[in-house]
Structures are given as structure tokens and as C-alpha cells.
Protein backbone atom coordinates (compact mmCIF):
# COMPACT_ATOMS: atom_id res chain seq x y z
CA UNK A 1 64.92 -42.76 68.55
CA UNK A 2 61.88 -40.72 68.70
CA UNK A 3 59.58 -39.94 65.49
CA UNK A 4 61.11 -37.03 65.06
CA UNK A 5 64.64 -38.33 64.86
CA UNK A 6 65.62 -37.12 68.67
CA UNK A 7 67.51 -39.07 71.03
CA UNK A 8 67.30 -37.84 74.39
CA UNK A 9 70.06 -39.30 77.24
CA UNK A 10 70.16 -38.81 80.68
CA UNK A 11 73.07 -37.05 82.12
CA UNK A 12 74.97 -38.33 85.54
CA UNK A 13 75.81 -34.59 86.25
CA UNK A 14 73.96 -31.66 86.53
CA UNK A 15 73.27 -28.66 83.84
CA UNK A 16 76.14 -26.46 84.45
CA UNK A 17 78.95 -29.78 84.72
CA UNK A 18 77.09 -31.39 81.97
CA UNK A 19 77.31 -28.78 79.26
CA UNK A 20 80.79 -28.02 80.63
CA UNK A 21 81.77 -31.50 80.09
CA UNK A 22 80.42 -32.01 76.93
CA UNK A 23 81.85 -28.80 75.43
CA UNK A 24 85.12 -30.34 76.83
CA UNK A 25 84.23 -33.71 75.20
CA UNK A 26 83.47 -32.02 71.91
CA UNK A 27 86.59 -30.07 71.56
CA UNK A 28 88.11 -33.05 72.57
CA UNK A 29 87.10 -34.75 69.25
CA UNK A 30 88.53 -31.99 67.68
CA UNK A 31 85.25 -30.38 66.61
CA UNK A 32 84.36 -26.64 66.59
CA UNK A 33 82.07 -25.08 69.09
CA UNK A 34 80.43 -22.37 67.49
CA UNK A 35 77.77 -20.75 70.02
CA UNK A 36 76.89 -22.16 73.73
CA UNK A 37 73.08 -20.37 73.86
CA UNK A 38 71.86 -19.76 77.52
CA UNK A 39 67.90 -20.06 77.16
CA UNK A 40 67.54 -19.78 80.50
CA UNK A 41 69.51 -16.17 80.64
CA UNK A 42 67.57 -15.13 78.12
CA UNK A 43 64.71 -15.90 79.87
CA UNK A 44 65.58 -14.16 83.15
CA UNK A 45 66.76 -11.26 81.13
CA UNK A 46 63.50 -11.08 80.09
CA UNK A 47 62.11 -11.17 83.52
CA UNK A 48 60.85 -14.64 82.67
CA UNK A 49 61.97 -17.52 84.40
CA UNK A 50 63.16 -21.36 82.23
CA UNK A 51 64.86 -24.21 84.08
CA UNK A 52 68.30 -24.92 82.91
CA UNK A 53 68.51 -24.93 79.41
CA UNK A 54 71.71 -24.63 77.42
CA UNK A 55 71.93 -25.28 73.82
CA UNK A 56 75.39 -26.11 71.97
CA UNK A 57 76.33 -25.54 68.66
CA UNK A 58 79.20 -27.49 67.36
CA UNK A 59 80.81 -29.23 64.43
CA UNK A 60 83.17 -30.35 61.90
CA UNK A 61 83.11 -28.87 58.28
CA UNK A 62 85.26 -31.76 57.29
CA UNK A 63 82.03 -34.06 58.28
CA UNK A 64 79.50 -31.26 57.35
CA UNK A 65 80.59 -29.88 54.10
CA UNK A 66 80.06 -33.08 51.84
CA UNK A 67 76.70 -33.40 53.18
CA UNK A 68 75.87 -29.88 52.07
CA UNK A 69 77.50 -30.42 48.99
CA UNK A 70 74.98 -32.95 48.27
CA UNK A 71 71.93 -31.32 49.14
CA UNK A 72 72.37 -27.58 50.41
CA UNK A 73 68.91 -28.19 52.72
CA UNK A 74 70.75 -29.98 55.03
CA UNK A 75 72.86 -26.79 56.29
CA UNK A 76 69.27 -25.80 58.14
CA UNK A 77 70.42 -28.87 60.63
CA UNK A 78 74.05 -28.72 60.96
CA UNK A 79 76.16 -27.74 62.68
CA UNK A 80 75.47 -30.16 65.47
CA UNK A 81 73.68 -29.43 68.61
CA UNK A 82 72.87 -30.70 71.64
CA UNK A 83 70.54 -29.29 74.56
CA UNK A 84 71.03 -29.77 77.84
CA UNK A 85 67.88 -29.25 80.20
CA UNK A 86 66.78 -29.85 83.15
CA UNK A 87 63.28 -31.12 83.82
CA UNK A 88 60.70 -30.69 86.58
CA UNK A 89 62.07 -33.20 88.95
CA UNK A 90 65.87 -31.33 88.41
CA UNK A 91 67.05 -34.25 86.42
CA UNK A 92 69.55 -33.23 83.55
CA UNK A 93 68.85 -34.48 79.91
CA UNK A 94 71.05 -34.22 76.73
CA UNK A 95 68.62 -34.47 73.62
CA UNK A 96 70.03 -33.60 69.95
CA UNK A 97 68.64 -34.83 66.48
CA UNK A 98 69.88 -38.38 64.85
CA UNK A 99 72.26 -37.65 62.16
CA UNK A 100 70.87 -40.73 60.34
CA UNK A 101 67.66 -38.81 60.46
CA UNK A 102 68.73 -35.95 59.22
CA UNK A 103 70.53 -37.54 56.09
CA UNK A 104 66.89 -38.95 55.58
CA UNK A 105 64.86 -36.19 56.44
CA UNK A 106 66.89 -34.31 53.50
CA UNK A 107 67.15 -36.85 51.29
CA UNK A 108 70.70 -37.42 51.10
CA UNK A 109 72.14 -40.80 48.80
CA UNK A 110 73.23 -43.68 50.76
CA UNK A 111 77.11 -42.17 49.44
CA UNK A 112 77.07 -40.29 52.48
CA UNK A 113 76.19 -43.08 54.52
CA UNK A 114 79.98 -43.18 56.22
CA UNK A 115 79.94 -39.54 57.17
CA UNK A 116 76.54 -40.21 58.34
CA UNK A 117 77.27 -42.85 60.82
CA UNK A 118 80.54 -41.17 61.48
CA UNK A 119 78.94 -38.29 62.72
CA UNK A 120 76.18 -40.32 64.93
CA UNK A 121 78.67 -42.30 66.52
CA UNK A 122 80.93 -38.91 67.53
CA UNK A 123 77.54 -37.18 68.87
CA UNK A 124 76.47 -40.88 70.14
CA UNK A 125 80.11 -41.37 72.12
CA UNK A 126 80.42 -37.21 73.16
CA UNK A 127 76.55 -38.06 74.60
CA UNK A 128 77.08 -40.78 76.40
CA UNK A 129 80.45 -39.74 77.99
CA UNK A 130 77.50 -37.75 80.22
CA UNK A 131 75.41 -40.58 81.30
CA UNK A 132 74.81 -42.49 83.94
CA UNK A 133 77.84 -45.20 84.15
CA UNK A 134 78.74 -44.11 80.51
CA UNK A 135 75.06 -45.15 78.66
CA UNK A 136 72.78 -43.19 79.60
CA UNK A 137 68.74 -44.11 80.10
CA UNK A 138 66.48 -42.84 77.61
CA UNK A 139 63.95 -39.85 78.10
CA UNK A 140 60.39 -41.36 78.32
């Protein structure tokens, strides 16, 4: 995990199949999928042009709401997301923020450490469905 609390995976697919197939994965695990954000349309619509770049906003309020409950802050981070982005070379990455992280970076009591780790491993396992031979090699 980065300093920042990121983890960032590389995919075995390219943008378009990779946010396809973890929109599929997500729903899947019977979470929500709230917004699928094109950055990249917005650039060209802009006359600007951004590599793939595909942000997805998903979730569970089953897993969310007790962590808001706790400390309202943490609603600024959740739902979920998860970009998917192509870099330079036109490799495909999946980066999102640790959940684990987030319960720390808001301050939240070790309580909520189940729904924590509940929620990493369902973003960990929805992640890693994309990468190479099912893990994945980490962004460096």
C-alpha cells in the first residue's frame, strides 16, 4: 500500500473489458454501482485529449452506513471507487483507496474493524478478479 493508502493492480485486460468486468464483478457481489465517470470523454468533449480513464463508483450501504454512523467524515470516501487507467506504455491499472486506510484516516474505533476488512477483502477479491492470472502486480 502506498502512503496515501492506494493500492494500485495491474489489469490482464484492457480499459474498456476491464471496467466492464469489474462493474460485472461488483454487481456480482451484490453491491450498487452508482456512477461509471468517463474522464477521458470529458476530456475529448472538451477538445482535450486523456488516455483511458474510467472511474467507478460503487457500494453497499449495509457495509457503508455503520461506518458513517460512527464518524459522518468518512461519507467524503465512500462509496467505493476504483479507477481504471491506462498508462503511457497502454498498460491498464486498477488503483482505489485501502479501506483500512480510510477507517484510519477518519479515525474510526477498532468496532468497525469487521466491516473494515470486510470491505477490503470485497474491493481486494473484485480487484484482483482483473489481474494478471488472478493477483495482479503492483504499480511501481
Amino acid at each position: 500500500m502506498a502512503a496515501d493508502g492506494s493500492k494500485t493492480i495491474e489489469s490482464s485486460y484492457g480499459p474498456t473489458e476491464t471496467i466492464n468486468r469489474l462493474e460485472t464483478e461488483v454487481k456480482a457481489k451484490g453491491m450498487t454501482v452508482f456512477a461509471r465517470i468517463d474522464h477521458a470523454a470529458g476530456a475529448a468533449a472538451a477538445g482535450l485529449s486523456l488516455r483511458p480513464t474510467v472511474l467507478l463508483i460503487f457500494g453497499n450501504a449495509r457495509a457503508g452506513t455503520p461506518l458513517m454512523q460512527s464518524m459522518q467524515t468518512v461519507g467524503i470516501d465512500l462509496p467505493l471507487k476504483v479507477l481504471v487507467w491506462e498508462d503511457g506504455a497502454g498498460v491498464t491499472w486498477l488503483s482505489y483507496n485501502d479501506p483500512s486506510w480510510l477507517a484510519q484516516r477518519h479515525g474510526l474505533s477498532h468496532e468497525l474493524d469487521a466491516p473494515v476488512s470486510a470491505m477490503a477483502a470485497a474491493l481486494s477479491a473484485v480487484t484482483k478478479a482483473m489481474g494478471k492470472s488472478g493477483c495482479g502486480r503492483a504499480h511501481q
